[in-house]
Protein backbone atom coordinates (compact mmCIF):
# COMPACT_ATOMS: atom_id res chain seq x y z
CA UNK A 1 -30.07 -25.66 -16.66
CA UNK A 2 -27.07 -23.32 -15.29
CA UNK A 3 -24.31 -25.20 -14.59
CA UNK A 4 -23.06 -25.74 -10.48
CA UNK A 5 -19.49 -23.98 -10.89
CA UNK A 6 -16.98 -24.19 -8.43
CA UNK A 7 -13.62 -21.96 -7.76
CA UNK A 8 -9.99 -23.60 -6.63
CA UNK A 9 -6.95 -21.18 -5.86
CA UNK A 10 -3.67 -22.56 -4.31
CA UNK A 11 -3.96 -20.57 -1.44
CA UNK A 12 -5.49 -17.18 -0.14
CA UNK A 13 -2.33 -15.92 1.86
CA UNK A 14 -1.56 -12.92 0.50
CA UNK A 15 -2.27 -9.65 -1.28
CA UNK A 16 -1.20 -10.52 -5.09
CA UNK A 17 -2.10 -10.00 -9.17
CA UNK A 18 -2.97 -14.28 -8.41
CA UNK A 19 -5.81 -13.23 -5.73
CA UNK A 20 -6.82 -10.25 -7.68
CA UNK A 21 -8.02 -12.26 -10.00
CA UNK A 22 -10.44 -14.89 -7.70
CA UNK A 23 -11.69 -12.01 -6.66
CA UNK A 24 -12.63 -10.92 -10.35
CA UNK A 25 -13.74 -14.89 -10.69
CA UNK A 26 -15.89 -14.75 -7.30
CA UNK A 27 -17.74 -11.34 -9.04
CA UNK A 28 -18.14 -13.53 -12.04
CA UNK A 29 -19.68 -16.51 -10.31
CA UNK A 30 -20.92 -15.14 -6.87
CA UNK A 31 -22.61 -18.62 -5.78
CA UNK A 32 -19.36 -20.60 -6.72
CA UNK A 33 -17.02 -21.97 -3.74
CA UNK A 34 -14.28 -21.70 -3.22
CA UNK A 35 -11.30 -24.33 -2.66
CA UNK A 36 -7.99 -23.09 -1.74
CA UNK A 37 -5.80 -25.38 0.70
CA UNK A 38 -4.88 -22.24 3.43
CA UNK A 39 -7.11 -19.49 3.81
CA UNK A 40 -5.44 -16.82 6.11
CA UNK A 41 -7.96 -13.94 6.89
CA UNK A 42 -5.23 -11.64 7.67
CA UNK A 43 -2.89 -11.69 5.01
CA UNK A 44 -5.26 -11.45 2.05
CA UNK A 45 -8.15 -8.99 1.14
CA UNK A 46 -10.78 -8.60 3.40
CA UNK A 47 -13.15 -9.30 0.22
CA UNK A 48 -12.92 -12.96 1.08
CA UNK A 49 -14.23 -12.40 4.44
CA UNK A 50 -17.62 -13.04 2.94
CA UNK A 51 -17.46 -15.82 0.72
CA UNK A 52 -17.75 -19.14 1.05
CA UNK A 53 -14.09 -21.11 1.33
CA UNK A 54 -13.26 -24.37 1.60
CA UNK A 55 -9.70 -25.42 2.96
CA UNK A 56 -7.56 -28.65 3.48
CA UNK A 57 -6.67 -30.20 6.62
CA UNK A 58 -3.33 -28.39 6.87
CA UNK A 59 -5.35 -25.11 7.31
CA UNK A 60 -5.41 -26.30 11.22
CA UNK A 61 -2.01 -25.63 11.22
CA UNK A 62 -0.99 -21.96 12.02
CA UNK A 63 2.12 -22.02 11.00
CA UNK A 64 2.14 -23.50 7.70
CA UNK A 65 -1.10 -21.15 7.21
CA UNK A 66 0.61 -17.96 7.81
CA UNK A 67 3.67 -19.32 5.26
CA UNK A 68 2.67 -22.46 2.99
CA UNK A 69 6.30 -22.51 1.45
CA UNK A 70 6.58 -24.79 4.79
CA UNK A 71 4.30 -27.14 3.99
CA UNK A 72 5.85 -27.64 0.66
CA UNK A 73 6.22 -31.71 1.19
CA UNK A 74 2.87 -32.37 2.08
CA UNK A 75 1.17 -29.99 -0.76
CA UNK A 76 0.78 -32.86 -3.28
CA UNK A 77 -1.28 -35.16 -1.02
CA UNK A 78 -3.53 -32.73 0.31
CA UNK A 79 -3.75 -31.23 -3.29
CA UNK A 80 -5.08 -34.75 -4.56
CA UNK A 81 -7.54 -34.73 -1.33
CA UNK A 82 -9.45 -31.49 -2.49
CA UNK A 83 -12.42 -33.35 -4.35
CA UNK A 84 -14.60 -30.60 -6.00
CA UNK A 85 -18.50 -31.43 -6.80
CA UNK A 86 -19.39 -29.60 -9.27
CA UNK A 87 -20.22 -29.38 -13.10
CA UNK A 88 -17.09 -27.00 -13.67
CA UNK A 89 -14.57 -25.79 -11.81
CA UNK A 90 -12.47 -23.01 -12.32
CA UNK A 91 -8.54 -23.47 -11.43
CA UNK A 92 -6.59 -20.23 -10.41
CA UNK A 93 -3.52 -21.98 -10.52
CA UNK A 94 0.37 -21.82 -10.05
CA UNK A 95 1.01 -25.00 -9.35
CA UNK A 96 -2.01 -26.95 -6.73
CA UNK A 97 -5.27 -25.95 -7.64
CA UNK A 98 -5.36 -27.52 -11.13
CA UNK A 99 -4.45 -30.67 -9.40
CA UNK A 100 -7.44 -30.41 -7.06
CA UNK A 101 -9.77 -33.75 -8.36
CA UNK A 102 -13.37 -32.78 -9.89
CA UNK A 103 -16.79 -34.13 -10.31
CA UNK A 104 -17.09 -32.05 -13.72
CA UNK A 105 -15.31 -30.49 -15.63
CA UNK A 106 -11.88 -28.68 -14.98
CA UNK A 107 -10.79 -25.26 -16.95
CA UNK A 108 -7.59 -24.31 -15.70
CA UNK A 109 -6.76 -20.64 -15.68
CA UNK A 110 -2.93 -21.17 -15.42
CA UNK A 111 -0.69 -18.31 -13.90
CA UNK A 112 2.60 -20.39 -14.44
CA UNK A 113 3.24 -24.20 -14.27
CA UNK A 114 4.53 -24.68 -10.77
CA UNK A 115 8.17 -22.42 -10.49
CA UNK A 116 10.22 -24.52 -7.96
CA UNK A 117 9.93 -27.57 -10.84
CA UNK A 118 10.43 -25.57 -13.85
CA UNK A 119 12.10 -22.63 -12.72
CA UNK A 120 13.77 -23.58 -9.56
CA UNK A 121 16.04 -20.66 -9.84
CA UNK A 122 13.56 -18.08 -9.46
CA UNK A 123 11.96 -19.27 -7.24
CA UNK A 124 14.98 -20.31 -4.50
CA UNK A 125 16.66 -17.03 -5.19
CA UNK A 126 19.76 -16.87 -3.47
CA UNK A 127 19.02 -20.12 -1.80
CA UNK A 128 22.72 -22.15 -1.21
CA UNK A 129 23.47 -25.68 -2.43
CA UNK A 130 22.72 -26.34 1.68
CA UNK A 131 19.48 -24.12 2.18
CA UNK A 132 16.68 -26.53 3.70
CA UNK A 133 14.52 -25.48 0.68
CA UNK A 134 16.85 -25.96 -1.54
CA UNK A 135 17.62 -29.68 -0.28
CA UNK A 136 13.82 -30.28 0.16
CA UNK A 137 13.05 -29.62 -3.28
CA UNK A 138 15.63 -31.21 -4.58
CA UNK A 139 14.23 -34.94 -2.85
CA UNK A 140 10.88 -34.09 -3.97
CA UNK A 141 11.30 -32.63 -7.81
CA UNK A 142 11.16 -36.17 -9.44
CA UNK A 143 8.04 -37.21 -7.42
CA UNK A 144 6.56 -33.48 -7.40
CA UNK A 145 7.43 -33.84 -11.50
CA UNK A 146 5.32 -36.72 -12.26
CA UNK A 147 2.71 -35.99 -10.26
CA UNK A 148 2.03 -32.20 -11.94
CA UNK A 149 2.32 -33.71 -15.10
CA UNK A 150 -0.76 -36.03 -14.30
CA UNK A 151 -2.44 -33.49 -12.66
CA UNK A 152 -2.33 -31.30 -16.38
CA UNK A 153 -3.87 -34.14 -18.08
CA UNK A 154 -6.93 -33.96 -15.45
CA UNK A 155 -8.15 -30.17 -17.30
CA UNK A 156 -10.52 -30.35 -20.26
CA UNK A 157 -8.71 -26.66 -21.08
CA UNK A 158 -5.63 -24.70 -20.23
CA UNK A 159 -5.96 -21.06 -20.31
CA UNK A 160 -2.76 -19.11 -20.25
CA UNK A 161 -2.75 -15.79 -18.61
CA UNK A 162 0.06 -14.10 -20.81
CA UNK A 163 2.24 -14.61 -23.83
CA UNK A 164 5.12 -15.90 -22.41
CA UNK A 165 3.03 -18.58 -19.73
CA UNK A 166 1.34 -19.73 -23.25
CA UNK A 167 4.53 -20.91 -24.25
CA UNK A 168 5.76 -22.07 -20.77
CA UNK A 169 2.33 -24.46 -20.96
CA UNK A 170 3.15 -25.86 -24.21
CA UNK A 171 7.13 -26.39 -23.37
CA UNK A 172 6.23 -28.13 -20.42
CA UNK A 173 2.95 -29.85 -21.14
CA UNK A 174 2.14 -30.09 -24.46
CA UNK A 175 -0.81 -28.12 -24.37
CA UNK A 176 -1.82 -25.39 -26.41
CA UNK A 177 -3.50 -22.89 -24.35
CA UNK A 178 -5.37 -19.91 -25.41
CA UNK A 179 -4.41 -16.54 -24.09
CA UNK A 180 -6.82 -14.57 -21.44
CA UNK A 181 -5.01 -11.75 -20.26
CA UNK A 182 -6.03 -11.14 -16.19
CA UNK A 183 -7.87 -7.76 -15.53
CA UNK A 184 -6.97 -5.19 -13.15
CA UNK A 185 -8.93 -4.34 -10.64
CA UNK A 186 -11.12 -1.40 -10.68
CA UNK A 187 -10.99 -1.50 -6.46
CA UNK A 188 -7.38 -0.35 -7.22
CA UNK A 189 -7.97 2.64 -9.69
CA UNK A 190 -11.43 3.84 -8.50
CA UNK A 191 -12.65 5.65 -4.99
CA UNK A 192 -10.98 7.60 -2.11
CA UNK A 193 -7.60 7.33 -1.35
CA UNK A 194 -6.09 7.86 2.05
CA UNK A 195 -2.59 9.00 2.66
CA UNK A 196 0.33 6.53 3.91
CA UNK A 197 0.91 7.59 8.31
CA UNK A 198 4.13 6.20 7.94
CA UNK A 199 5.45 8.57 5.38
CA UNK A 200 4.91 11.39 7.63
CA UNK A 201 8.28 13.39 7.67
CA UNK A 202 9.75 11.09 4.75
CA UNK A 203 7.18 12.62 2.13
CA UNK A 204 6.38 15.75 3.52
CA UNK A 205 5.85 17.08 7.37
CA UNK A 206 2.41 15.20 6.89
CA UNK A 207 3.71 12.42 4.43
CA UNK A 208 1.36 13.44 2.06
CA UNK A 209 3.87 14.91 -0.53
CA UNK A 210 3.51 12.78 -3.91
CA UNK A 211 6.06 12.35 -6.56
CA UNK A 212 7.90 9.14 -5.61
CA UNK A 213 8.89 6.17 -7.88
CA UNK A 214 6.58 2.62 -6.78
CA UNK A 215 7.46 -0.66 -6.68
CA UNK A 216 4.64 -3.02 -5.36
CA UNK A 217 5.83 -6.39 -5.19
CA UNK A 218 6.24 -9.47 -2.96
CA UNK A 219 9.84 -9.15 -1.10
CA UNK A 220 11.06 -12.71 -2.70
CA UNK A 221 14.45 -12.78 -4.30
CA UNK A 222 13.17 -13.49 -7.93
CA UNK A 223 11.52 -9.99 -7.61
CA UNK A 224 14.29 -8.00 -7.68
CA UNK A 225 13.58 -5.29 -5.19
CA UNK A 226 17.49 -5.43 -3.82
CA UNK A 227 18.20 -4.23 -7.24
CA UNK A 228 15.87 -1.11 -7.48
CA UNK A 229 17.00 -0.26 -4.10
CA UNK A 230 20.54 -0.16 -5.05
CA UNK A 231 19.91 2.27 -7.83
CA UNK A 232 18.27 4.83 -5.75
CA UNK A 233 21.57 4.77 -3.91
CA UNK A 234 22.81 6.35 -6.97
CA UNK A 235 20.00 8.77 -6.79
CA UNK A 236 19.50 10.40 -3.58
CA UNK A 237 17.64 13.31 -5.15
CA UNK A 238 14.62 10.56 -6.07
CA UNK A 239 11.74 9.05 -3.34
CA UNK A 240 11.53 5.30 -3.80
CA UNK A 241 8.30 3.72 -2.00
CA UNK A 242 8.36 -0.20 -1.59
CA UNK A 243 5.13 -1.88 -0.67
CA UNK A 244 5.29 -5.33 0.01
CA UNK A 245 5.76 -7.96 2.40
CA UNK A 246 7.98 -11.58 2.10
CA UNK A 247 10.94 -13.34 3.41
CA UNK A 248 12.90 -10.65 2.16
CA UNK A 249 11.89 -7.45 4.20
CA UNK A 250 14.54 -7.29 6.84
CA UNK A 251 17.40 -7.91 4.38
CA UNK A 252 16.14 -4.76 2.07
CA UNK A 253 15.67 -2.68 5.55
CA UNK A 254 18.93 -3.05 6.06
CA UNK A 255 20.07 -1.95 2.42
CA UNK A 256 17.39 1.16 1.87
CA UNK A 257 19.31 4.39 1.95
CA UNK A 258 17.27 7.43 3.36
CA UNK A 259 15.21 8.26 0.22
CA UNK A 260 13.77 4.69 0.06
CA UNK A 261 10.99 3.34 2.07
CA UNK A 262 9.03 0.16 2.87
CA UNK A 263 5.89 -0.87 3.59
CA UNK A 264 3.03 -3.19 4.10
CA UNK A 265 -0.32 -4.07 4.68
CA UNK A 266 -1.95 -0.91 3.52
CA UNK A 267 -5.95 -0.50 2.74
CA UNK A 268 -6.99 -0.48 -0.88
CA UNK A 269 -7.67 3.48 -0.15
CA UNK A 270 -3.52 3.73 0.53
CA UNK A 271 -2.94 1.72 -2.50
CA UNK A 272 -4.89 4.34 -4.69
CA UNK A 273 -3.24 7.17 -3.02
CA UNK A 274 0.48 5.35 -3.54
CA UNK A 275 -0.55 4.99 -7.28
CA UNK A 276 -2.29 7.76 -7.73
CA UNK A 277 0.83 10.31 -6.22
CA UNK A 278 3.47 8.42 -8.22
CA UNK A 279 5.68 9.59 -10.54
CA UNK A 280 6.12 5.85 -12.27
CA UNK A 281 6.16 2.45 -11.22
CA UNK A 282 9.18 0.69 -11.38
CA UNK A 283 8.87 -3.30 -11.95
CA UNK A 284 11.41 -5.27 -11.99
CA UNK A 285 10.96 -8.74 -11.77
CA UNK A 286 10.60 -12.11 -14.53
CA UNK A 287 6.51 -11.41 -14.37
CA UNK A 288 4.33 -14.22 -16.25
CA UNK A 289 1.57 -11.45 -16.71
CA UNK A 290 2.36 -8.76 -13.68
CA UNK A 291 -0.35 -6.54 -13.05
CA UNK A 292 0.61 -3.61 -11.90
CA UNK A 293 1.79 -2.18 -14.90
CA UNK A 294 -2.12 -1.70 -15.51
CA UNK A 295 -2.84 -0.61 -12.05
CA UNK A 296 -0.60 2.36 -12.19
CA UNK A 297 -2.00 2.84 -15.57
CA UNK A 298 -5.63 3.36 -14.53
CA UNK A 299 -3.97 6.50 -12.54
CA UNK A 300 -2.57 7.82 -15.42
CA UNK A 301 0.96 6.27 -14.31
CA UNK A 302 3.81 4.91 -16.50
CA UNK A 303 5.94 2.09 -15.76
CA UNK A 304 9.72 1.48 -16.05
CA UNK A 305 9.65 -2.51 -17.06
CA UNK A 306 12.50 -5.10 -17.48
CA UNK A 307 12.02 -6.16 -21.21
CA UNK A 308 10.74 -9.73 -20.32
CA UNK A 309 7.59 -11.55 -19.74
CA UNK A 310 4.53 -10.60 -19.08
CA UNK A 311 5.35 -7.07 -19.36
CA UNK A 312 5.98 -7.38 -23.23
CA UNK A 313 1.93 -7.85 -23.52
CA UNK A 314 1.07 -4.51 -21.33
CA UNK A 315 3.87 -2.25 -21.85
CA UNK A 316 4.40 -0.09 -25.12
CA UNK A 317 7.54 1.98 -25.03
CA UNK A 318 7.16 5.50 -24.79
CA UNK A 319 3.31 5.28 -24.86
CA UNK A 320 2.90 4.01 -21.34
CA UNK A 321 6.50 2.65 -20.19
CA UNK A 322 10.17 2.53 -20.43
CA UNK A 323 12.08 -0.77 -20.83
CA UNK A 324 15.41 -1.51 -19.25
CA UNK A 325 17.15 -4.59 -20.83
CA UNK A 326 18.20 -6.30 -17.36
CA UNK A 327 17.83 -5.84 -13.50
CA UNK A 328 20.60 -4.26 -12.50
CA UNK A 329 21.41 -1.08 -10.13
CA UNK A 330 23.11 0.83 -12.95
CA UNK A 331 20.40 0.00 -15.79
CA UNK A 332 17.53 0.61 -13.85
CA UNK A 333 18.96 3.72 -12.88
CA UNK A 334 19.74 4.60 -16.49
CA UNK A 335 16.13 4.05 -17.27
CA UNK A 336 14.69 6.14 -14.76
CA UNK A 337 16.68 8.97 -16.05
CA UNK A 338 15.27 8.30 -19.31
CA UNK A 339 12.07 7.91 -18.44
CA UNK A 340 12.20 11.98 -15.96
CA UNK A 341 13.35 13.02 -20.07
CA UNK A 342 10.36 11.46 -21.22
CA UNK A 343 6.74 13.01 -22.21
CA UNK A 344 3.84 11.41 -20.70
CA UNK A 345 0.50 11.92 -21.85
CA UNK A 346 -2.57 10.35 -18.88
CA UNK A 347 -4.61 9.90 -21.97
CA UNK A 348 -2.57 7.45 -23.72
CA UNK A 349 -1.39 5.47 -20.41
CA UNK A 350 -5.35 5.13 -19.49
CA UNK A 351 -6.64 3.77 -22.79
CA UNK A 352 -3.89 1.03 -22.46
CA UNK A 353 -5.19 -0.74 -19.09
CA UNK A 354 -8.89 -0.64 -21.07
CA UNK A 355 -7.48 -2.83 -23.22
CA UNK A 356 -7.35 -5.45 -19.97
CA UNK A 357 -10.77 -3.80 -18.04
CA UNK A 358 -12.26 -6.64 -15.54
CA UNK A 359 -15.80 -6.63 -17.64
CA UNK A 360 -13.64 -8.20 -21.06
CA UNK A 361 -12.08 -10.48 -18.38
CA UNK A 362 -15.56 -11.81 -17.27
CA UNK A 363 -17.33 -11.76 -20.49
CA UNK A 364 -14.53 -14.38 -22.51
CA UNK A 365 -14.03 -16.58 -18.97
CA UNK A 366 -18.25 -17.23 -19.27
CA UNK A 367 -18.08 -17.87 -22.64
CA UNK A 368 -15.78 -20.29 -22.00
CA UNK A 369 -17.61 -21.83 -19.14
CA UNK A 370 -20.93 -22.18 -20.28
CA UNK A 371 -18.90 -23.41 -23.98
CA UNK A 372 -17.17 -25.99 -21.98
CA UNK A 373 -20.71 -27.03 -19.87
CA UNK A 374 -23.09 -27.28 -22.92
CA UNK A 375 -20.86 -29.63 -24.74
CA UNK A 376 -20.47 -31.89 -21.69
CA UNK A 377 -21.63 -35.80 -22.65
């Protein structure tokens, strides 16, 4: 007898390595669910149009739908509300989904134990000792505390998606978690592309003029975006494109000098043609796995990494990257200029991401699965 499996995400509001990878689960177990407490249409990949989701209450709400950071005090109830019948459920998780009670059994694929309790710096950026969030958090971390640590103990296994969340698990839960790196997806490396409209006179007459330096990200302040900004001040000569959306986009507007541009919401087509007419990728953020590293890889593309995190399990220096040691202007400038010295082969950057293709991804998660099923009782 096949086992009824279910899928739980925190929430489907945007395009990110976190939904990339229900997406890979959904192709893994098309019949499954899934449970995510918002689901907004618009802000996510049209992929989910088709599936079966199942939100919370809060979904009603447009507002903390198109921005759940809002809803940030009332997360933990509705989290405990999200009952799951099944015989296993799945957990995409960064800090509600693993929480989400269960019928069966619970295998929590664990992108980072919740930020704003463990790393609250990160994840407030900039925040002041008066910013709302800041304050919020700061009532609800004991409560918010205790309550994620009972909602661990609720998973018959942790999975950690990198190296570095392996440890975060076990520092902060006591768990020893395997490792299951996330794949990249092949929507991203394979089919047409489309050039970006928006480039048009910025890239070329028609915008269609490659050659530019990438950084796909989410505009929060743990990202460091300001940072690779500020170094292309230093080098007008260089194209920086900036694709993302987040709280803060008008801030970095205001900072980009001429030869840097932003923007957002583009088709999957767009994506392969920014990747695909790059020169590198620059990432610059504390990533617990970060996948585009392998995204630009599967076009041939290297990436200029900070030295931390999740990029330590993707990036090999001077095979398919360049490391700078922290995010600042004048270091990530240095290592672009190291990396323009640099020679790149497309062979050796391509057999890196196979290393992380979506079919290993699927195979070990079912193994897993029907492992996990077959000894239940």
């Amino acid at each position: 007898m096949s086992p009824r499996i279910a899928i739980a995400h925190d929430y489907l509001t945007q395009r990110g390595g976190a939904e990339r990878v229900v997406l890979s689960l959904a192709k893994a177990f098309p019949e499954a669910e899934i449970h995510t407490l918002f689901y907004e249409p618009e802000q996510t990949y049209p992929e989910f149009r088709g599936m079966r989701i199942r939100t919370s209450g809060l979904n009603r709400i447009g507002a903390l739908r198109r921005d759940p950071r809002l809803a940030l005090p009332f997360l933990a109830a509705a989290s405990s509300r999200m009952r799951i019948d099944a015989d296993v459920v799945i957990a995409s998780s960064s800090g509600w989904a693993h929480a989400f009670p269960t019928t069966g059994r619970k295998i929590v694929y664990c992108h980072s134990p919740a930020r704003w309790l463990y790393l609250p710096d990160d994840y407030l950026g900039q925040a002041g000792p008066l910013d709302p969030k800041r304050l919020t958090l700061t009532v609800l971390t004991p409560f918010l505390t205790r309550w994620d640590q009972r909602a661990a103990r609720t998973a018959e296994l942790y999975l950690a998606n990198s190296s570095v969340v392996r440890e975060r698990i076990q520092r902060v839960y006591g768990i020893e978690a395997p490792t299951l790196f996330p794949p990249f997806s092949p929507a991203v490396a394979d089919g047409d592309q489309e050039p970006i409209g928006e480039l048009a006179g910025w890239a070329g007459e028609g915008g269609t003029d490659g050659g530019h330096y990438l950084v796909v990200s989410r505009l929060q302040p743990y990202k460091h975006v300001d940072a690779v900004i500020e170094a292309f001040v230093g080098m007008p000569e260089r194209r920086l494109l900036v694709i993302g959306r987040g709280p803060e986009k008008q801030r970095l507007l205001e900072m980009a000098p001429a030869n840097v541009r932003l923007v957002e919401g583009l088709s999957d087509a767009q994506m392969r043609w920014a990747y695909g007419h790059a020169t590198a990728l620059i990432a610059a953020s504390h990533e617990d796995f970060g996948l585009t590293p392998l995204e630009a890889g599967a076009h041939g593309v290297p990436t200029v990494a900070l030295r931390a995190g999740g990029y330590l399990d993707t990036i090999v220096e001077e095979a398919n990257g360049t490391f700078f040691e922290r995010a600042t202007p004048e270091l990530i400038e240095g290592a672009v200029s190291r990396h323009a010295g640099g020679s790149w082969q497309r062979e050796k950057i391509e057999a890196a991401t196979r290393l992380f293709e979506e079919e290993r991804y699927i195979r070990a998660l079912k193994e897993e699965v029907f492992k996990h099923f077959t000894t239940a009782g």
